[in-house]
C-alpha atoms as a PDB file:
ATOM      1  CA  UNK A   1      38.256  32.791  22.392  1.00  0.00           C
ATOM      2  CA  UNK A   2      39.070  30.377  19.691  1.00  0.00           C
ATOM      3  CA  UNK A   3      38.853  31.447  16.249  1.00  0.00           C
ATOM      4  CA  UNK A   4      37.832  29.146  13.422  1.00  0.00           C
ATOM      5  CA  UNK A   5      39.850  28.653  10.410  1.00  0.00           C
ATOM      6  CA  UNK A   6      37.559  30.275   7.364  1.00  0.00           C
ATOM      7  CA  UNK A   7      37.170  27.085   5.020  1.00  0.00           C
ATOM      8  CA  UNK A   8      35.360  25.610   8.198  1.00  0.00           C
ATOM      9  CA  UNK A   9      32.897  28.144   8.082  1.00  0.00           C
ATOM     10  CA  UNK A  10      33.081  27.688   4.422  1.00  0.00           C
ATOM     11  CA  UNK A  11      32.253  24.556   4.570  1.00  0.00           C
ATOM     12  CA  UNK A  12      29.378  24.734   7.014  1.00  0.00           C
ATOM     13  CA  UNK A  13      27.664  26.964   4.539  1.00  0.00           C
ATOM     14  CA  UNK A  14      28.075  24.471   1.652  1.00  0.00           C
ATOM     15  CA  UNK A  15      26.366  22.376   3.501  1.00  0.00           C
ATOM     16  CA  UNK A  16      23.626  24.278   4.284  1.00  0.00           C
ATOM     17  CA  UNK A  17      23.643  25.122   0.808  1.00  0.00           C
ATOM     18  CA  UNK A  18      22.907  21.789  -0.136  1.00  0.00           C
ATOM     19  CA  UNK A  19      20.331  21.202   2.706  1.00  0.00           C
ATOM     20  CA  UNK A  20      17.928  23.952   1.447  1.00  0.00           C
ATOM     21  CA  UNK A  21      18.579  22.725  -2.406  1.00  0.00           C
ATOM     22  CA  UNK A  22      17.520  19.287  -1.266  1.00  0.00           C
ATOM     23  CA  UNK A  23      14.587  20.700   0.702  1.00  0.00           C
ATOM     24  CA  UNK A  24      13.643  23.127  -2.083  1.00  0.00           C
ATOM     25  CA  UNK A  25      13.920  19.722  -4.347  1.00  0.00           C
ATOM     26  CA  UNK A  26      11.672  17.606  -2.387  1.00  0.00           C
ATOM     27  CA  UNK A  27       9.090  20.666  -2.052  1.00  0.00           C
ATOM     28  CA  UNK A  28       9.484  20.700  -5.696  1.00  0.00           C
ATOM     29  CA  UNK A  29       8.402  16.815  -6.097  1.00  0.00           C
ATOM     30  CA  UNK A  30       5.775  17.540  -3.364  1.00  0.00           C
ATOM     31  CA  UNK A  31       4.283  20.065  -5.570  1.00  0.00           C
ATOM     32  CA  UNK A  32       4.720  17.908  -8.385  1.00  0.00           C
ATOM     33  CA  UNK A  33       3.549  14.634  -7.449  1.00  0.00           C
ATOM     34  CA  UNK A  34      -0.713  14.491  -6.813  1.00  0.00           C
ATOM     35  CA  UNK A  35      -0.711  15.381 -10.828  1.00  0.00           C
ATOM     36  CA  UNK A  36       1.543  12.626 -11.913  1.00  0.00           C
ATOM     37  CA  UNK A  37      -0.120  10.881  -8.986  1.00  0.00           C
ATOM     38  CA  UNK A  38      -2.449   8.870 -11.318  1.00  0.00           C
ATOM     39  CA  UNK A  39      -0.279   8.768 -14.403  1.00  0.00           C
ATOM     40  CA  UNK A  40       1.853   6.204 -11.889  1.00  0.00           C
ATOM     41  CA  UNK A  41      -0.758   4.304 -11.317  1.00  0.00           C
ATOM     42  CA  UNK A  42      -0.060   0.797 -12.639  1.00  0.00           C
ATOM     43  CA  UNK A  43      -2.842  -1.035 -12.210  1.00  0.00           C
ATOM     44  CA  UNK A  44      -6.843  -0.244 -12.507  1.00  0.00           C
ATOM     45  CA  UNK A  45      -8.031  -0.890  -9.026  1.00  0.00           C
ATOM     46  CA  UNK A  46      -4.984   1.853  -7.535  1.00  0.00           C
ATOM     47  CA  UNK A  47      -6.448   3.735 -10.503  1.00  0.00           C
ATOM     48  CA  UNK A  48      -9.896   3.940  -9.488  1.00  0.00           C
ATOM     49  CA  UNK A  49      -8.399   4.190  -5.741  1.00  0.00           C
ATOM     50  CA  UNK A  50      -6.673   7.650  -6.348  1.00  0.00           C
ATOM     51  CA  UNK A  51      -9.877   9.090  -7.891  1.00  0.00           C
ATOM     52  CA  UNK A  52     -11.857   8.028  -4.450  1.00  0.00           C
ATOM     53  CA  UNK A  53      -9.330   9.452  -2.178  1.00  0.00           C
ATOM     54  CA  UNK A  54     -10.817  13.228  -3.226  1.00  0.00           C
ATOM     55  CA  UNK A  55     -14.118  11.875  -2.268  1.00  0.00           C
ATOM     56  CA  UNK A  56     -13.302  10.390   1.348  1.00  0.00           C
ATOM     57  CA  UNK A  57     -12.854  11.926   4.530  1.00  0.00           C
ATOM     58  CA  UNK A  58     -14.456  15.236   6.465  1.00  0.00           C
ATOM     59  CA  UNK A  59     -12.226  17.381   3.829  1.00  0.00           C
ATOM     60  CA  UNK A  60     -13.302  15.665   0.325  1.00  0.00           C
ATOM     61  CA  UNK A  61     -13.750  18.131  -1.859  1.00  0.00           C
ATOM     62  CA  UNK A  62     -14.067  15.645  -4.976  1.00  0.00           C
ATOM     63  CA  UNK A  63     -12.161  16.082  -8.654  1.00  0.00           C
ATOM     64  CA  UNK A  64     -12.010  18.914 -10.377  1.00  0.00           C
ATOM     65  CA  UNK A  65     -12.665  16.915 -13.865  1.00  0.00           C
ATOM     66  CA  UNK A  66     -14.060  19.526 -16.636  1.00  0.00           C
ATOM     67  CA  UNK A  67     -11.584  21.459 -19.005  1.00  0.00           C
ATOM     68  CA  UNK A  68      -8.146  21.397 -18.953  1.00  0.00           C
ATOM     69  CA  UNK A  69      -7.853  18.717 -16.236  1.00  0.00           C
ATOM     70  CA  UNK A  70     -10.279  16.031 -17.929  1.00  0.00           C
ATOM     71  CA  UNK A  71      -6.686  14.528 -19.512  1.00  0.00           C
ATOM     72  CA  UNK A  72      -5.570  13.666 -15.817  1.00  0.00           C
ATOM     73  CA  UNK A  73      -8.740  11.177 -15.632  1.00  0.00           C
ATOM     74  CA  UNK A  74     -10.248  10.676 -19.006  1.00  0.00           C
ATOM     75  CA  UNK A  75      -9.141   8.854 -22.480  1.00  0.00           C
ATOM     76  CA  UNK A  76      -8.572  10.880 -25.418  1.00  0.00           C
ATOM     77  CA  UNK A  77     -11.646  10.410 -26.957  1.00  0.00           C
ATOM     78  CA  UNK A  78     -14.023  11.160 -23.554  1.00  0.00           C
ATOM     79  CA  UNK A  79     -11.243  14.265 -23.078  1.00  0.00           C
ATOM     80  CA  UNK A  80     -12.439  15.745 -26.321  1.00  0.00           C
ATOM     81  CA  UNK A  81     -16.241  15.289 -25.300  1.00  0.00           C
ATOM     82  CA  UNK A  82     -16.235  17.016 -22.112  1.00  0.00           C
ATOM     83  CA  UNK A  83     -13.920  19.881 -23.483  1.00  0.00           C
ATOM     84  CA  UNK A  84     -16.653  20.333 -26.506  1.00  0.00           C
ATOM     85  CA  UNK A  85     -19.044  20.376 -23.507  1.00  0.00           C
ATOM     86  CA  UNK A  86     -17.549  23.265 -21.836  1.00  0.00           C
ATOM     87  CA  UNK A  87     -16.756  25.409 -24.481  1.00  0.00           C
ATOM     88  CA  UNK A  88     -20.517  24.736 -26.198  1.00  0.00           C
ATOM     89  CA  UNK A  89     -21.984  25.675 -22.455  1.00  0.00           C
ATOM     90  CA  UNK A  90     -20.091  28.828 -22.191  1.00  0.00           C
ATOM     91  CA  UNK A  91     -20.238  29.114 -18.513  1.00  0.00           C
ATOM     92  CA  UNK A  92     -23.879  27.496 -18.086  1.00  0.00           C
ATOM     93  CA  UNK A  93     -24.267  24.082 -17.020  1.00  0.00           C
ATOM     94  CA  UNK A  94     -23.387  21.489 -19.496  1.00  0.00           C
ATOM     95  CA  UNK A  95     -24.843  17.923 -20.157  1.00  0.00           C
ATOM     96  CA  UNK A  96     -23.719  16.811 -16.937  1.00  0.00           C
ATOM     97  CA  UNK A  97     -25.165  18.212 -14.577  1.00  0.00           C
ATOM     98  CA  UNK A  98     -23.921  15.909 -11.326  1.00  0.00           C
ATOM     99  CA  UNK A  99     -20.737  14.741 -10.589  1.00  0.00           C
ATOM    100  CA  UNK A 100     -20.140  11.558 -12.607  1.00  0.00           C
ATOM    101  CA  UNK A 101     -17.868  10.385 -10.065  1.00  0.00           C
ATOM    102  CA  UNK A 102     -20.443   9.799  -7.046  1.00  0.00           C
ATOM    103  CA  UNK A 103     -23.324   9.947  -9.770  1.00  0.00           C
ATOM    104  CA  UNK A 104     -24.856  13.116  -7.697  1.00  0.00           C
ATOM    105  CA  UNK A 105     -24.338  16.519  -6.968  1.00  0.00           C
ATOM    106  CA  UNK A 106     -23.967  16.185  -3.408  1.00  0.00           C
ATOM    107  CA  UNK A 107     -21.648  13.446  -2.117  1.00  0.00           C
ATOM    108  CA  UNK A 108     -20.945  11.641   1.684  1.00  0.00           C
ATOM    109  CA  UNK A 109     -19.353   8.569   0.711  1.00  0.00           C
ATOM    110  CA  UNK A 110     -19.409   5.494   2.946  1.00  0.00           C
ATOM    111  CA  UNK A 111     -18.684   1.668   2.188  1.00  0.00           C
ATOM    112  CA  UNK A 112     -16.539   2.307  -0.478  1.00  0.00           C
ATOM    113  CA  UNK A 113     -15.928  -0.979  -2.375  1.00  0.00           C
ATOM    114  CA  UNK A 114     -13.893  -1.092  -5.319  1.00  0.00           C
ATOM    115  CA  UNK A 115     -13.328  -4.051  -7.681  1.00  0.00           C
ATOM    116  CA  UNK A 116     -11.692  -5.072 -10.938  1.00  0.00           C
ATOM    117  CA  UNK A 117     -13.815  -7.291 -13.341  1.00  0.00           C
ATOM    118  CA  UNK A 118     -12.197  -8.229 -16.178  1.00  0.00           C
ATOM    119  CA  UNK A 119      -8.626  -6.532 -16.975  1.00  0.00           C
ATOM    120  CA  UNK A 120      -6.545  -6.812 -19.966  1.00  0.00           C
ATOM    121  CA  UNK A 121      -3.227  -4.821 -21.106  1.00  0.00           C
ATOM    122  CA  UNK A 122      -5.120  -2.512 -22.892  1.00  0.00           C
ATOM    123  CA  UNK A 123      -8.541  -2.258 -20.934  1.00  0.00           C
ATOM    124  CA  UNK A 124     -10.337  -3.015 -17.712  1.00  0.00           C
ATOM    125  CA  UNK A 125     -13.766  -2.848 -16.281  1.00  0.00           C
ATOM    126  CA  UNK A 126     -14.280  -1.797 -12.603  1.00  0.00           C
ATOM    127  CA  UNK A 127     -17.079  -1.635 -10.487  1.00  0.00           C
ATOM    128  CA  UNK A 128     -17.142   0.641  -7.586  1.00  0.00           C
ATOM    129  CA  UNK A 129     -19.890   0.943  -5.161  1.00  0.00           C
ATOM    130  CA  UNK A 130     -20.804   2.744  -1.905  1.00  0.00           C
ATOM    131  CA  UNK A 131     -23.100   4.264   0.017  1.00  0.00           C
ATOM    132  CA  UNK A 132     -23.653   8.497  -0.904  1.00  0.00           C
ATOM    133  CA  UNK A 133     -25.919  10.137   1.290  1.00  0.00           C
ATOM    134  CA  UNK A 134     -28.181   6.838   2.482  1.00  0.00           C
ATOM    135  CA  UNK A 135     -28.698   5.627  -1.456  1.00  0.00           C
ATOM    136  CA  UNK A 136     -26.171   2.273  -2.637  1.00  0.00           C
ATOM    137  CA  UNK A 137     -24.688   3.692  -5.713  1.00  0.00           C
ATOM    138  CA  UNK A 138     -22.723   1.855  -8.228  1.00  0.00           C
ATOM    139  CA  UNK A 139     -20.615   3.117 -10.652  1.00  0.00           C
ATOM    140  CA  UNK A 140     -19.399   0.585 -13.833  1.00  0.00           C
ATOM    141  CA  UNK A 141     -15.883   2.152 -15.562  1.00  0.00           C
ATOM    142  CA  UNK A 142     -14.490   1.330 -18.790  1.00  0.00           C
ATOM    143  CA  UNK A 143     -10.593   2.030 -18.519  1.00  0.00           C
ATOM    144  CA  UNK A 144      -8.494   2.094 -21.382  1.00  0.00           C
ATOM    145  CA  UNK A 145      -4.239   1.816 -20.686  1.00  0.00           C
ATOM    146  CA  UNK A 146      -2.979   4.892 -22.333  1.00  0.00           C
ATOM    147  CA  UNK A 147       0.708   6.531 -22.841  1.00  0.00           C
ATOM    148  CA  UNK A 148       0.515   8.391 -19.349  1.00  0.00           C
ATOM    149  CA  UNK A 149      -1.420   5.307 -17.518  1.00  0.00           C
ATOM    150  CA  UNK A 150      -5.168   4.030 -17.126  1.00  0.00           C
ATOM    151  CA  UNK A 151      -7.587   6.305 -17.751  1.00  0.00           C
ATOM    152  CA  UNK A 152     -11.429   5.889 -18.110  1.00  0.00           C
ATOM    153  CA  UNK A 153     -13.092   5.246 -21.594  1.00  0.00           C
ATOM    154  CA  UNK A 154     -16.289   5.387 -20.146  1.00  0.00           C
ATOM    155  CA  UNK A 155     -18.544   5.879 -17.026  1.00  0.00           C
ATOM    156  CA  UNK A 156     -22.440   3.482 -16.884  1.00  0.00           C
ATOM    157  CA  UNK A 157     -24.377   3.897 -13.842  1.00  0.00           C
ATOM    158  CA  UNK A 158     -26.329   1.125 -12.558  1.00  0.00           C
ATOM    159  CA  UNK A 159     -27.754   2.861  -9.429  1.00  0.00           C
ATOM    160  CA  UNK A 160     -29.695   4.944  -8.527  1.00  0.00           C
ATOM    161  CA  UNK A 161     -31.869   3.556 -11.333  1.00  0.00           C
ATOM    162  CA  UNK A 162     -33.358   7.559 -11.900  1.00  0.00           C
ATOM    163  CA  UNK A 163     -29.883   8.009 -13.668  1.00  0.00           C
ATOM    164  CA  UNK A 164     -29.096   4.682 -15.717  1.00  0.00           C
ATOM    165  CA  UNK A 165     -26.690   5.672 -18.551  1.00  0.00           C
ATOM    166  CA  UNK A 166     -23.495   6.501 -19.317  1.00  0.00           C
ATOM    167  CA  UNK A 167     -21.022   9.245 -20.074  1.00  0.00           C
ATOM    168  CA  UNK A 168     -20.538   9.148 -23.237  1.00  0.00           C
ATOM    169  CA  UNK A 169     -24.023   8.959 -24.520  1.00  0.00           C
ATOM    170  CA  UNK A 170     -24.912  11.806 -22.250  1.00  0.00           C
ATOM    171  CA  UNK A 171     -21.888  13.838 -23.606  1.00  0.00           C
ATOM    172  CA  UNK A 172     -22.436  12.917 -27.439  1.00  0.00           C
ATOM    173  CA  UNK A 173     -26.295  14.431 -27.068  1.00  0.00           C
ATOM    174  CA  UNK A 174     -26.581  17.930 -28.398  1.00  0.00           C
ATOM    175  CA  UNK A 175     -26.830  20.508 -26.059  1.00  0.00           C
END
């Protein structure tokens, strides 16, 4: 039986060492990366994109938009509306009583179509559309470019024609 000189076992254990800080590094980013996911965004259609993944699939589950995660999607100035919202609702329902993302409460989402209309450096206007449950919906948003990326100003629905409005009206209503 041949024995091993101990730096060689040494230095099989540094470099496991650095395997599992590597691994525990790229778990870290992992972990990290679906919040900073939309501050990377750099333009308004992969904006509006990464909002609509949480809606596709057998597993959507939608956003998670009120309180402390509204910064993630919304401006600074819809960010302070829906937090005034929450906090004047204390636990009831709000103003918004749908998700303003899919303009209902219940959401299947087919024939997604997303499209840019008129983008500057500083804002955009994007038009999304689809199918929810058998009823075309379509969704008008007024992004602003912000420090940590493109965020929405402002949400109008067009259709369904029952809820014609917008976000920020709704929001600015007393309770």
């Amino acid at each position: 039986m041949r024995m091993q000189p101990s730096f060689a076992i040494e230095s099989r254990l540094v470099g496991w060492s650095r395997l599992a800080s590597w691994a525990m590094a790229l778990l870290l980013i992992a972990t990290v990366w679906p919040g900073a996911l939309h501050a990377a965004d750099t333009t308004p259609r992969q904006f509006l994109t990464a909002l609509y993944k949480s809606y596709s699939g057998p597993d959507a589950m939608g956003l998670s938009w009120r309180g402390s995660t509204a910064e993630r999607y919304f401006d600074a100035a819809l960010t302070k509306l829906i937090l005034r919202d929450v906090n004047e609702a204390k636990g009831e329902i709000g103003r918004i009583d749908f998700d303003p993302f899919v303009a209902a409460q219940d959401f299947e989402i087919a024939s997604l179509a997303i499209a840019i209309e008129s983008e500057s450096a500083e804002a955009a206007t994007g038009l999304v559309s689809f199918t929810n449950l058998g009823q075309r919906t379509k969704i008008r948003y007024d992004l602003a470019k912000t420090a940590k990326g493109w965020r929405i100003a402002n949400i109008t629905w067009d259709e369904p024609t029952d809820l014609k409005g917008d976000l920020r009206s709704i929001l600015a209503r007393a309770l």
